[in-house]
Protein backbone atom coordinates (compact mmCIF):
# COMPACT_ATOMS: atom_id res chain seq x y z
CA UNK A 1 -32.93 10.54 4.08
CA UNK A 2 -32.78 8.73 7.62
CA UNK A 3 -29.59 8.28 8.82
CA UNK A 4 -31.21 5.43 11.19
CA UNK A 5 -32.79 4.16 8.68
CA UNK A 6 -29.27 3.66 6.61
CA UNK A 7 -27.32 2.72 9.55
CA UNK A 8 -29.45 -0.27 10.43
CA UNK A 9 -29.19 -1.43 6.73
CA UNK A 10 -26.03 -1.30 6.84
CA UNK A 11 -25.81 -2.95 10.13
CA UNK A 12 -27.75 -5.88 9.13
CA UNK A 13 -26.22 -6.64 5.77
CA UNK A 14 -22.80 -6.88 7.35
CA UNK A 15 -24.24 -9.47 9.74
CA UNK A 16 -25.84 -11.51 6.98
CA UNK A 17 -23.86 -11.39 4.05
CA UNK A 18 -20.83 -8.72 4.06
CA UNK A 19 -18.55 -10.27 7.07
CA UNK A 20 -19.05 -14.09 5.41
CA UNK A 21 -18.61 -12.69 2.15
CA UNK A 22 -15.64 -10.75 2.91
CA UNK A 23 -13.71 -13.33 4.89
CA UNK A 24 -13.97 -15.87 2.57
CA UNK A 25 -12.05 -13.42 0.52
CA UNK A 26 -9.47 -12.78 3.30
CA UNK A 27 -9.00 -16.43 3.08
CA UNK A 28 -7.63 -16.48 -0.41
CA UNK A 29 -3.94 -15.97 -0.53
CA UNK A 30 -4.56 -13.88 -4.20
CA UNK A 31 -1.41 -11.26 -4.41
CA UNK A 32 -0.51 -8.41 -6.57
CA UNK A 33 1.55 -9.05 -9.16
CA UNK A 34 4.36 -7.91 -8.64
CA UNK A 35 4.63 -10.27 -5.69
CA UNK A 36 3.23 -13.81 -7.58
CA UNK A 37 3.97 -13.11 -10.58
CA UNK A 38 1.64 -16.48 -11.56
CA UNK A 39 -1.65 -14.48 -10.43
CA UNK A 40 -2.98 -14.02 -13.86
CA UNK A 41 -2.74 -17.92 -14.32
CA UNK A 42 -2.93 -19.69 -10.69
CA UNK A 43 -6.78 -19.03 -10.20
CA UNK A 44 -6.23 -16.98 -6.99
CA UNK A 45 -7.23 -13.74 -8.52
CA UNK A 46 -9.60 -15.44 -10.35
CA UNK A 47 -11.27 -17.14 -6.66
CA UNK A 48 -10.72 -13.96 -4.80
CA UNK A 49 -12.64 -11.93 -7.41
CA UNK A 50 -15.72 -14.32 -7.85
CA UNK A 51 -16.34 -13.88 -4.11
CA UNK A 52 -16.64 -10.24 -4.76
CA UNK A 53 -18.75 -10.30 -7.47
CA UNK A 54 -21.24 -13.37 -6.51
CA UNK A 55 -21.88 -11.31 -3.28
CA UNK A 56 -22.37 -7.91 -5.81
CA UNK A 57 -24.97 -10.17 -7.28
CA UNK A 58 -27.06 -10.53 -4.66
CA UNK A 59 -27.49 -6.93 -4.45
CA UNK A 60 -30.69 -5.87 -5.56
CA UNK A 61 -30.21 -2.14 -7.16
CA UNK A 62 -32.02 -0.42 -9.82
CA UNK A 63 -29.96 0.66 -13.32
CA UNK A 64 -27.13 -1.45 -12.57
CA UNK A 65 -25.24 -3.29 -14.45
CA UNK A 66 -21.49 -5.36 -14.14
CA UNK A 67 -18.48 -6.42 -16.61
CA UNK A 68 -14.87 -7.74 -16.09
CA UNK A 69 -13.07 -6.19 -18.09
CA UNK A 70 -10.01 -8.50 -19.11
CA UNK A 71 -6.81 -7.94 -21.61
CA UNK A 72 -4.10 -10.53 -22.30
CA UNK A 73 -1.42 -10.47 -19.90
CA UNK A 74 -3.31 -7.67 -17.86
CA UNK A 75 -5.02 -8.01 -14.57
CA UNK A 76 -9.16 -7.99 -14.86
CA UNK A 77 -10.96 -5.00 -13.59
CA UNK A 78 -14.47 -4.79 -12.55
CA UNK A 79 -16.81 -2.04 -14.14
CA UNK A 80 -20.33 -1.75 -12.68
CA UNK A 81 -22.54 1.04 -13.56
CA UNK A 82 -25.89 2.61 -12.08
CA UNK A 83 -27.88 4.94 -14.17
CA UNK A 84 -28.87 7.93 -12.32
CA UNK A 85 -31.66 10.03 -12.09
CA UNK A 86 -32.96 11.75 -15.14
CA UNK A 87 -32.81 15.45 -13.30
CA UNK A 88 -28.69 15.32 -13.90
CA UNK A 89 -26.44 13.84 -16.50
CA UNK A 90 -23.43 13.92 -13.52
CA UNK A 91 -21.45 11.27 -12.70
CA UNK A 92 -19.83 9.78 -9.85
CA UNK A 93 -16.73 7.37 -9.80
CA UNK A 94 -16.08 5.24 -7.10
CA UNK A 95 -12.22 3.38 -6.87
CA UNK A 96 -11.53 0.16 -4.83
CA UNK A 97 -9.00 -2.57 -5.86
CA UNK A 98 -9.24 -5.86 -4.67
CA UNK A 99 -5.44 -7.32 -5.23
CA UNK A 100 -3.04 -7.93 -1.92
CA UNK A 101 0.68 -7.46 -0.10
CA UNK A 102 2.70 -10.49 0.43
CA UNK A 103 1.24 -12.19 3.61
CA UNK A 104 4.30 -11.51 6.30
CA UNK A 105 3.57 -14.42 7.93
CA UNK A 106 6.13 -13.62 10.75
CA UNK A 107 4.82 -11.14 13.91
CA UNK A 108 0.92 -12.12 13.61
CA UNK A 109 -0.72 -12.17 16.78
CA UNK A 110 -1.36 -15.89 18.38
CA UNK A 111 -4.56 -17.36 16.79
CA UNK A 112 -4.05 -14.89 13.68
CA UNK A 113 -2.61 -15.40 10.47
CA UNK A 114 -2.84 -12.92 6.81
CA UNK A 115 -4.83 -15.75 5.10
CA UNK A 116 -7.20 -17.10 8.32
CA UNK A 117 -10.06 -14.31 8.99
CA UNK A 118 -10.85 -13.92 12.64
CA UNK A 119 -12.96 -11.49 14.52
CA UNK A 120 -11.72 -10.05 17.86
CA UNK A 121 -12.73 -6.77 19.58
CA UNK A 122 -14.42 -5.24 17.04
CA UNK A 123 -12.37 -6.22 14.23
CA UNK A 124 -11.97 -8.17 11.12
CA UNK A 125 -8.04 -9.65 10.77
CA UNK A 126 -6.91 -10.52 7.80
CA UNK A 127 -4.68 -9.25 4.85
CA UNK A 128 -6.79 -7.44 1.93
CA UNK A 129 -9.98 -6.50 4.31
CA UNK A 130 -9.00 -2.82 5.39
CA UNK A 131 -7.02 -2.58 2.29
CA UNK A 132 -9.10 -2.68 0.45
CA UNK A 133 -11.54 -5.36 -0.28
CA UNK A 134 -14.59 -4.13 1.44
CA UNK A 135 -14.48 -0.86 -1.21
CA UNK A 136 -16.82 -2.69 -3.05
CA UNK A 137 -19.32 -3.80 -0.55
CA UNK A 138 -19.29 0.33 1.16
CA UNK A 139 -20.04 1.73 -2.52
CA UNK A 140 -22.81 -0.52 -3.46
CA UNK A 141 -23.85 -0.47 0.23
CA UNK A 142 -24.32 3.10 0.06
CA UNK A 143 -25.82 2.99 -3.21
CA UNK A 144 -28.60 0.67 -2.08
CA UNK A 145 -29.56 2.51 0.82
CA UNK A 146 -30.55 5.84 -1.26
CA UNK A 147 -32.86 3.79 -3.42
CA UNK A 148 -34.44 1.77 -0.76
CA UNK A 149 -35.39 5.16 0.64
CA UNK A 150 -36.21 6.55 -3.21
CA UNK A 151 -33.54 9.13 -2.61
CA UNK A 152 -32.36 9.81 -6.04
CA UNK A 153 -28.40 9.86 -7.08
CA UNK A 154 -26.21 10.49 -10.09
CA UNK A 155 -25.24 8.35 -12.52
CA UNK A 156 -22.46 5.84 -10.66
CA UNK A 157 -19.13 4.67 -12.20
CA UNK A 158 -17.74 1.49 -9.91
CA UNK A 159 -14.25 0.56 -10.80
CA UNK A 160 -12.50 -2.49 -8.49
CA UNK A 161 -9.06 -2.92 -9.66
CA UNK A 162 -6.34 -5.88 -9.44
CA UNK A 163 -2.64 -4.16 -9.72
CA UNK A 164 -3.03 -1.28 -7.44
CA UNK A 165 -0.45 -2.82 -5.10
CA UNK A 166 1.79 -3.10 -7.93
CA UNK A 167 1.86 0.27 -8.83
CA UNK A 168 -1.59 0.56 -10.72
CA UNK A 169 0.15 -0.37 -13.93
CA UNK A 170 -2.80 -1.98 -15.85
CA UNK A 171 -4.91 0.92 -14.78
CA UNK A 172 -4.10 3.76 -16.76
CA UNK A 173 -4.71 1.23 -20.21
CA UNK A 174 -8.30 0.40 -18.84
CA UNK A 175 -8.89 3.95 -17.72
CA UNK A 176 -8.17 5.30 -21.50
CA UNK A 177 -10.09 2.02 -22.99
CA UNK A 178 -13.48 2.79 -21.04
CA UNK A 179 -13.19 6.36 -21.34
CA UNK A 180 -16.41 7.05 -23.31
CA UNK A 181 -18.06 4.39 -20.60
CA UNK A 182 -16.93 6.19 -17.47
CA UNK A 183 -17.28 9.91 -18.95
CA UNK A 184 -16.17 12.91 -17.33
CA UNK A 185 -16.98 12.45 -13.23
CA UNK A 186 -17.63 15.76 -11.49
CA UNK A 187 -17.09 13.54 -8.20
CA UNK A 188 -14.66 10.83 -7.12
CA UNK A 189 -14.55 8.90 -3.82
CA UNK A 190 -12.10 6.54 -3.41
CA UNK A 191 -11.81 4.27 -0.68
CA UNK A 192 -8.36 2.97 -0.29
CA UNK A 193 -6.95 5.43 2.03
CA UNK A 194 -6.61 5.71 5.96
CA UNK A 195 -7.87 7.66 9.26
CA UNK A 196 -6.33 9.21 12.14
CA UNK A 197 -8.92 7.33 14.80
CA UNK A 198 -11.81 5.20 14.37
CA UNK A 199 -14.54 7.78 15.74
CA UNK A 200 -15.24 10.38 12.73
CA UNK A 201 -14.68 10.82 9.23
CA UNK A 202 -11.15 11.67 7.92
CA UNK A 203 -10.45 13.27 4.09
CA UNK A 204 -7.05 12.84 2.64
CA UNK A 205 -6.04 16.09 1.28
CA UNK A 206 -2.32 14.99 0.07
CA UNK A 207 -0.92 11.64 -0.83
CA UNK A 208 3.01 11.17 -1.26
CA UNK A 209 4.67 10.31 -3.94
CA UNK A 210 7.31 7.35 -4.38
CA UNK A 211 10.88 5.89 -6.12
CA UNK A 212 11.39 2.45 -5.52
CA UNK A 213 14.46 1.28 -6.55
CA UNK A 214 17.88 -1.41 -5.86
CA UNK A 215 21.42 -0.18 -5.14
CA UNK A 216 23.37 -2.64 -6.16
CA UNK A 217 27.36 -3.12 -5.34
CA UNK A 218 29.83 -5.78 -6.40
CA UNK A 219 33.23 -5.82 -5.33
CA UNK A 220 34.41 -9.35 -5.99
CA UNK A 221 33.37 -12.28 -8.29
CA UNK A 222 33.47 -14.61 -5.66
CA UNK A 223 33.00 -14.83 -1.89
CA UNK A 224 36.30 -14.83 0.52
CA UNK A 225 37.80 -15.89 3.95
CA UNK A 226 37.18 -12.52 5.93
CA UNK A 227 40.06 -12.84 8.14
CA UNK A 228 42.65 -13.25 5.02
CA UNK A 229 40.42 -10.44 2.82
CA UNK A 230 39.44 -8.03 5.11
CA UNK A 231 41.63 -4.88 5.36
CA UNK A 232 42.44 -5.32 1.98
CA UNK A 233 39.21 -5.71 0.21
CA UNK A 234 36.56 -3.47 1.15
CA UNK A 235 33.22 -4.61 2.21
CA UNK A 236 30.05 -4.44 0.04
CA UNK A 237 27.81 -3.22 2.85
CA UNK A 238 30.09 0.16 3.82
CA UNK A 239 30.59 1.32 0.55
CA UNK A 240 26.59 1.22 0.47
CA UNK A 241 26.46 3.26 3.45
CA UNK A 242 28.84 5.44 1.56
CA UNK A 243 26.81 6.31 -1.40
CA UNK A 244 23.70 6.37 1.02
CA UNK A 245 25.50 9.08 2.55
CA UNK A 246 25.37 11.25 -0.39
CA UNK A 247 21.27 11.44 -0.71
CA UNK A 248 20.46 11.20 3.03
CA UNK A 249 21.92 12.29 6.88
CA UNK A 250 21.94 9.03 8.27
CA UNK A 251 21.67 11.14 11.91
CA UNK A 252 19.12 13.27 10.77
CA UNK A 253 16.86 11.23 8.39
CA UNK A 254 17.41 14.67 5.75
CA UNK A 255 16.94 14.16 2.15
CA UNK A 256 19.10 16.50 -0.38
CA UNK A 257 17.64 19.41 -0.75
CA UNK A 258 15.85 18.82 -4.07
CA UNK A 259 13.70 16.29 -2.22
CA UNK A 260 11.74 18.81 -0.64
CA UNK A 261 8.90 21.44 -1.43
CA UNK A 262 7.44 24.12 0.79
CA UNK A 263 4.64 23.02 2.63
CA UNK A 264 1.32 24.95 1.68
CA UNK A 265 -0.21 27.03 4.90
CA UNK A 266 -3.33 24.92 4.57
CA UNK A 267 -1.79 21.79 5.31
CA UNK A 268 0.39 23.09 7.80
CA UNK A 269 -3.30 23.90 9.62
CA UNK A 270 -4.35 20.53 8.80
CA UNK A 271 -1.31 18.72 10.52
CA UNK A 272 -2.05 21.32 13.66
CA UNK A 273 -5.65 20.06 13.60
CA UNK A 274 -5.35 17.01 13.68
CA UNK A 275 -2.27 16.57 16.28
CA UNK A 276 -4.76 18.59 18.89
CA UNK A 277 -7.80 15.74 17.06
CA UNK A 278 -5.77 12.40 18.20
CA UNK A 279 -2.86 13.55 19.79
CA UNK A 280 0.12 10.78 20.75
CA UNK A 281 -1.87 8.36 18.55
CA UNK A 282 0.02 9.79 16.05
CA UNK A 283 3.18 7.62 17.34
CA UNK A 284 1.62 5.12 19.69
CA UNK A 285 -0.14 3.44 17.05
CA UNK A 286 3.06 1.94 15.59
CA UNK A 287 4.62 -0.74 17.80
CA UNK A 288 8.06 0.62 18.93
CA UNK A 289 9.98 -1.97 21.47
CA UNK A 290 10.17 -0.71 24.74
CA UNK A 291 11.99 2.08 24.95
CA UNK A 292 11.80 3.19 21.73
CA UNK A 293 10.49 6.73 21.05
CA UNK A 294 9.57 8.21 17.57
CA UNK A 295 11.81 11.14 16.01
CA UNK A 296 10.11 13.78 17.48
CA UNK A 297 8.36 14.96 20.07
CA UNK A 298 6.20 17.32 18.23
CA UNK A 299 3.27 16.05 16.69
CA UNK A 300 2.58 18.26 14.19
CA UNK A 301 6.10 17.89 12.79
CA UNK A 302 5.50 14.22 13.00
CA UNK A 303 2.34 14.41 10.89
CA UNK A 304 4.60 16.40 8.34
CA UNK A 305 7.34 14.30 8.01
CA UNK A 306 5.17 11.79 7.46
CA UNK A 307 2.83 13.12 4.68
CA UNK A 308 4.59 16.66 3.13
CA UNK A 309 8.62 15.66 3.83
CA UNK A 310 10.66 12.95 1.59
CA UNK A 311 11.70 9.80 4.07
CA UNK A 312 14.50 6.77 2.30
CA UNK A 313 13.52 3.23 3.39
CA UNK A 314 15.62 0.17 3.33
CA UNK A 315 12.94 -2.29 2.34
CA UNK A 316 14.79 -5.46 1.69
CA UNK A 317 18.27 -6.82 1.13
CA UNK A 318 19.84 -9.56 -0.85
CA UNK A 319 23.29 -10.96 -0.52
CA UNK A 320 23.25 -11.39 3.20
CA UNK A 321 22.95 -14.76 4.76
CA UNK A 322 20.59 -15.84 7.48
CA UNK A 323 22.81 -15.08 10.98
CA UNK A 324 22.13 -18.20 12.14
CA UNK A 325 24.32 -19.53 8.42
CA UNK A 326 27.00 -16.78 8.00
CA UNK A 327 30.20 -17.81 8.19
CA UNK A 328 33.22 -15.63 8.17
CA UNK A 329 33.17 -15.19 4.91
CA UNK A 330 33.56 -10.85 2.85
CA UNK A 331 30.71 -11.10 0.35
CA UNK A 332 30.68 -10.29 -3.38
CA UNK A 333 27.97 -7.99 -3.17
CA UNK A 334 25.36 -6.05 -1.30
CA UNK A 335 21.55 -5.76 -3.10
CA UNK A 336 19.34 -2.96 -1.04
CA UNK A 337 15.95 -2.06 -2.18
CA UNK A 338 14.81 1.54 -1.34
CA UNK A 339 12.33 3.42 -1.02
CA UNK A 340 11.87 6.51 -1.09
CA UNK A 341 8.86 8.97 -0.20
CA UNK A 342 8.10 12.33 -1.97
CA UNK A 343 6.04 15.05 -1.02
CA UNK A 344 3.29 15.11 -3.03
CA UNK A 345 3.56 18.10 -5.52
CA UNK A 346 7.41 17.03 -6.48
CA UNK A 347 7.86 16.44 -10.18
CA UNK A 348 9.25 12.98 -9.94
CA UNK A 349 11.25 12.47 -13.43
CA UNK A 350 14.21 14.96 -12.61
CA UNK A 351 14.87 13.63 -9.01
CA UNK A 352 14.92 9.87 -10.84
CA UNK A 353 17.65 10.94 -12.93
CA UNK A 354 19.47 12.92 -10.27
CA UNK A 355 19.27 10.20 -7.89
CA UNK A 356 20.72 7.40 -10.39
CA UNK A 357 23.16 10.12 -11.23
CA UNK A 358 24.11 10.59 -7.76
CA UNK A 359 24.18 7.02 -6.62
CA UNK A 360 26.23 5.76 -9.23
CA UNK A 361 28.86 8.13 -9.98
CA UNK A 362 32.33 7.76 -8.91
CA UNK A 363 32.10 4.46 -7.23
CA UNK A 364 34.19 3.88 -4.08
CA UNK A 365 37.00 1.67 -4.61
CA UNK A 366 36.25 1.13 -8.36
CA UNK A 367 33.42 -1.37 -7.29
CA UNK A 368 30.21 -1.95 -9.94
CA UNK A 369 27.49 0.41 -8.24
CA UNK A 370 24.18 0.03 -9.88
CA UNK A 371 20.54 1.64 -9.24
CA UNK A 372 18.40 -0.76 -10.94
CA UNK A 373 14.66 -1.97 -11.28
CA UNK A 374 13.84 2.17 -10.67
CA UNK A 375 9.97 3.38 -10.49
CA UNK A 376 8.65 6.09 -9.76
CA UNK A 377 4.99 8.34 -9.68
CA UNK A 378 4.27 11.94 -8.83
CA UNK A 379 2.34 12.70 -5.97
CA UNK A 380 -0.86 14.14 -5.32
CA UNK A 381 -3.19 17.09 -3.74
CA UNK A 382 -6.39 17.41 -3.65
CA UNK A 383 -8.12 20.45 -4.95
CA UNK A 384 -9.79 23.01 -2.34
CA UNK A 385 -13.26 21.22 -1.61
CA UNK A 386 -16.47 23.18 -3.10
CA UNK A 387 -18.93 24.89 -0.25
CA UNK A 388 -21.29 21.98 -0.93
CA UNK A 389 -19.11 19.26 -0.16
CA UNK A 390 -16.96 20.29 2.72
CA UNK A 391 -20.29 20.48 4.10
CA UNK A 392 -21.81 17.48 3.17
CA UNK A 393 -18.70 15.60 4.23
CA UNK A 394 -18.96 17.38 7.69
CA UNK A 395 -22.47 16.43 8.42
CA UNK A 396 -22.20 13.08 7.14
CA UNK A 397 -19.65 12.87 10.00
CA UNK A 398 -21.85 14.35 12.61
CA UNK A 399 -24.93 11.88 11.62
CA UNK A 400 -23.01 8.79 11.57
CA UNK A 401 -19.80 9.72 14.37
CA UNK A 402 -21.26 12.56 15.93
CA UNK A 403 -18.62 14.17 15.75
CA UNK A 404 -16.82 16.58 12.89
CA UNK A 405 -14.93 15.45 9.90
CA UNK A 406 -11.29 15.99 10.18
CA UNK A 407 -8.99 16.53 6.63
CA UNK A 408 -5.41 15.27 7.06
CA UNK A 409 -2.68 14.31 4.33
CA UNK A 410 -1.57 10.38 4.13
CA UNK A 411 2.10 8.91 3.96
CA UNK A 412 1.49 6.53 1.73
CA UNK A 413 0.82 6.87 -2.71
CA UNK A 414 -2.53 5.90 -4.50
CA UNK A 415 -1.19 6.06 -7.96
CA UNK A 416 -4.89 6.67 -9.20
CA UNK A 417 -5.57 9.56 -7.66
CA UNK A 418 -2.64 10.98 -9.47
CA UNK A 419 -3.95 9.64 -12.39
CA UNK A 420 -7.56 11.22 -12.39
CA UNK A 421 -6.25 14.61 -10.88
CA UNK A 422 -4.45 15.27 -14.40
CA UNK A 423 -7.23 13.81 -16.61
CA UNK A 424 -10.27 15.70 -14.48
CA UNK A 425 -8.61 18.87 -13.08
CA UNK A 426 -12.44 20.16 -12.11
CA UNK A 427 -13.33 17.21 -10.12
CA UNK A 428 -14.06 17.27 -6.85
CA UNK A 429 -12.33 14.27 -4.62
CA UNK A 430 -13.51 12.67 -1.80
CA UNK A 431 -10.62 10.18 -0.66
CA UNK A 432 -11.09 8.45 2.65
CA UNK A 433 -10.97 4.65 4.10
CA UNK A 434 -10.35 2.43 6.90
CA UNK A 435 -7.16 2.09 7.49
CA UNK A 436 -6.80 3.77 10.94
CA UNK A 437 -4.13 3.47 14.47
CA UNK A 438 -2.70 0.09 14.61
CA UNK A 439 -4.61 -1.27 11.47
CA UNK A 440 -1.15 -2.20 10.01
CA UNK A 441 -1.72 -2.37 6.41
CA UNK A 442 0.82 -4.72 4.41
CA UNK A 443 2.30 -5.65 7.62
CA UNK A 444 1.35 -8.71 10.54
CA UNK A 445 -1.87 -8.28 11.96
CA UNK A 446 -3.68 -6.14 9.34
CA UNK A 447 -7.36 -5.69 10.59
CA UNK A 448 -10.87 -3.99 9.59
CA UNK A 449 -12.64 -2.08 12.45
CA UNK A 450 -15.98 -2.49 11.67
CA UNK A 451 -17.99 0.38 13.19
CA UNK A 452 -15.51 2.57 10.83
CA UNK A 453 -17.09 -0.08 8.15
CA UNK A 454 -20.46 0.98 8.85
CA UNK A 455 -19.90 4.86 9.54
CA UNK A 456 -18.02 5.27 6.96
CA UNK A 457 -20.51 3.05 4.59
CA UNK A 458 -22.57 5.93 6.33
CA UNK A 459 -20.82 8.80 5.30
CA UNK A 460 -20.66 7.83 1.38
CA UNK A 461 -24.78 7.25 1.14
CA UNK A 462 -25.29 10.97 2.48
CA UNK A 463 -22.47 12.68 0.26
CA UNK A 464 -23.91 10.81 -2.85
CA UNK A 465 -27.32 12.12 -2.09
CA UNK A 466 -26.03 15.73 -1.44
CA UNK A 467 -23.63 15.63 -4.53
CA UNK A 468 -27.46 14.80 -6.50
CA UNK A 469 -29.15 18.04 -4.83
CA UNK A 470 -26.12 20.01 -5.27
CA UNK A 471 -25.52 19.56 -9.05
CA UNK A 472 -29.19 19.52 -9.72
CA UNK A 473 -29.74 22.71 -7.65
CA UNK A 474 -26.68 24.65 -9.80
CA UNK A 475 -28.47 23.29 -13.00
CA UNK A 476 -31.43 25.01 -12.11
């Protein structure tokens, strides 16, 4: 296979149909469920997805063939497969979703905005284009290029998702309905995860797991003059910094101690790799006011607590009045929503009950302490990659980057991975994406670098034609 040969189709079909395509998708403000909870019925979803799929049919590949899958009250999914070539009966499954965040319309960059696709230095903005829209233009992509050059491939599972922002909660019911469609995949590659720079391949080896929950506490049944109540009645907001005590050191950032797991030696080498790979990127990507510094100074440790240590999160608050609107006034109640990251081998079901345990026993001051609304999902780590493919994925990286594939784990959950770890313990994952320094996924500004489009788009067509030698050459 040329590697020129690939990158110039590549090149050339992002020109003429993949950019258009893909920010006309951009442009639709289509979000997860769990944030509109009018998708299935609004016609965002429904205009978001048939931009996808009238670009997929413009796609001229051999074997292939495309269904929406669709369920009352369930988001659709898309399910494409491409028969393979007759030497193997392998398959391959390939994982994108195409649902979004909430826009964040505060904090975007002048001229930018989550729903208003604009290319600047290299880059697509836009919510839903690095995460993770363009999945499904990179896997058919890819899949093109090997038969344009009669390179031949395994059979091909394509699987585009809707709820994957809301937890993936449709997915395992389609996953166990099309079982005997996808079959047993001896290869996944997913492409919803990140990268530590834009200028080689990166793995994910680890993703973290996650509880999302609210802490609720009432004190009063109705709001009070502060200067009469105060001293008397305690506040809402410091008995939640109470009980918040009791799970985390508020000077430290520690979790209890049942949060944690030891760290395997292999990942420990992976967070020392990559530090040494991209060095202060590792904090400078994030956009600290001025002054600011991160937690640590060492960035291995950094790359740790971000993707093998448990972190709590105050995501979002309810109860508290705009500043600008707050009067002097003790509150009834305090609503936080946390969240809280896992390392990625903890069994999540006995830290759930432990933490509702812990949060909600012996209240402070008698007030009504709930933890309500709680989710949670386990984790994950890849298995050990086989000879075949740590090399494949390392060349792929030197044709396309020129330089060396680096494996790192990823702070953030992919509740599919997870998922297909239990069901296929012998499969081999490839989990990778675009979402690289300052790319800002879910947040203001969210962009697509698009050389990491096209070497990564790269990347996948070589490591499906050397999964096809590899599993032919053990058959024989």
């Amino acid at each position: 296979m040329n590697g020129s040969v690939v990158a110039s189709l590549i090149a050339n079909e992002w020109k003429s149909s993949v950019c258009d395509a893909l920010s006309r998708y951009i442009a639709v403000p289509n979000q997860s469920p769990m944030f509109d909870p009018n998708c299935l019925t609004n016609g965002l979803q429904d205009e978001a997805l048939d931009i996808l799929l009238n670009w997929v049919k413009t796609q001229t590949i051999a074997g292939f063939n495309m269904e929406v899958v669709r369920e009352p009250e369930r988001t659709p999914l898309v399910l494409i497969t491409i028969d393979g070539d007759s030497k193997t009966d392998e398959t391959v499954l390939m994982y994108g979703h195409m649902d979004k965040q909430p826009p964040m319309t505060e904090h975007w960059h002048a001229g930018l905005g989550p729903f208003s696709p604009v290319i600047k230095d290299g880059k697509l903005y836009g919510r839903g284009g690095a995460d993770d829209g363009y999945a499904i233009f990179a896997a058919l992509l890819a899949v093109r290029a090997l038969q344009e050059q009669k390179v031949p491939h395994a059979r091909i599972v394509i699987i585009v998702e809707a709820c994957e922002e809301s937890g993936s909660k449709d997915l395992p019911f389609y996953i166990e309905k099309l079982a005997p469609r996808i079959g047993t995949p001896s290869l996944v590659i997913c492409l919803d995860s990140g990268c530590g720079n834009y200028e080689q391949m990166w793995l994910t080896t680890s993703l973290r797991g996650l509880i999302v929950g609210t802490l609720e506490v009432k004190i009063l049944t109705e709001a009070v003059h502060s200067g009469m109540a105060s001293g008397i009645v305690p506040s809402t907001f410091r008995i939640a910094r109470q009980i918040l005590d009791r799970i985390e050191n508020s000077q430290t950032g520690e979790l209890a101690p049942l949060f944690y797991v030891d760290i395997p030696q292999e990942h420990l080498t992976y967070a020392n790799e990559v530090a040494s790979t991209v060095g202060a990127v590792i904090h400078e990507k994030f956009p600290f006011v001025p002054g600011a510094k991160p937690i640590s100074n060492d960035l291995s440790q950094l790359l740790l607590n971000s993707t093998w240590r448990p972190a709590l999160s105050v995501t979002g608050a309810d109860g508290l009045p705009p500043t600008g609107s707050a009067g002097n006034v003790l509150r009834t109640e305090t609503r936080l929503k946390l969240s809280i990251r896992l390392p990625p081998t903890l069994t999540v079901e006995p830290v759930i009950t432990w933490l509702k345990n812990e949060l909600e026993r012996d209240a402070p001051y008698g007030a009504h302490v709930q933890f309500v609304g709680v989710t949670g999902q386990k984790g994950w780590c890849a298995p050990r990659l086989d000879e075949w493919l740590q090399t494949s994925v390392n060349n792929a990286s030197l044709v396309y980057f020129k330089k060396p594939v680096r494996l790192t784990g990823e702070g953030g959950s992919i509740p599919f991975m997870g998922m297909l770890g239990q069901r296929y313990p012998k499969t081999q994952f490839v989990i990778t994406g675009l979402l690289g320094p300052s790319s800002n996924a879910h947040g203001p500004n969210e962009f697509l670098h698009i050389g990491m489009f096209h070497g990564l788009t790269g990347c996948v067509t070589n490591i499906l034609a050397d999964h096809f030698a590899a599993k032919v050459t053990h058959s024989s």
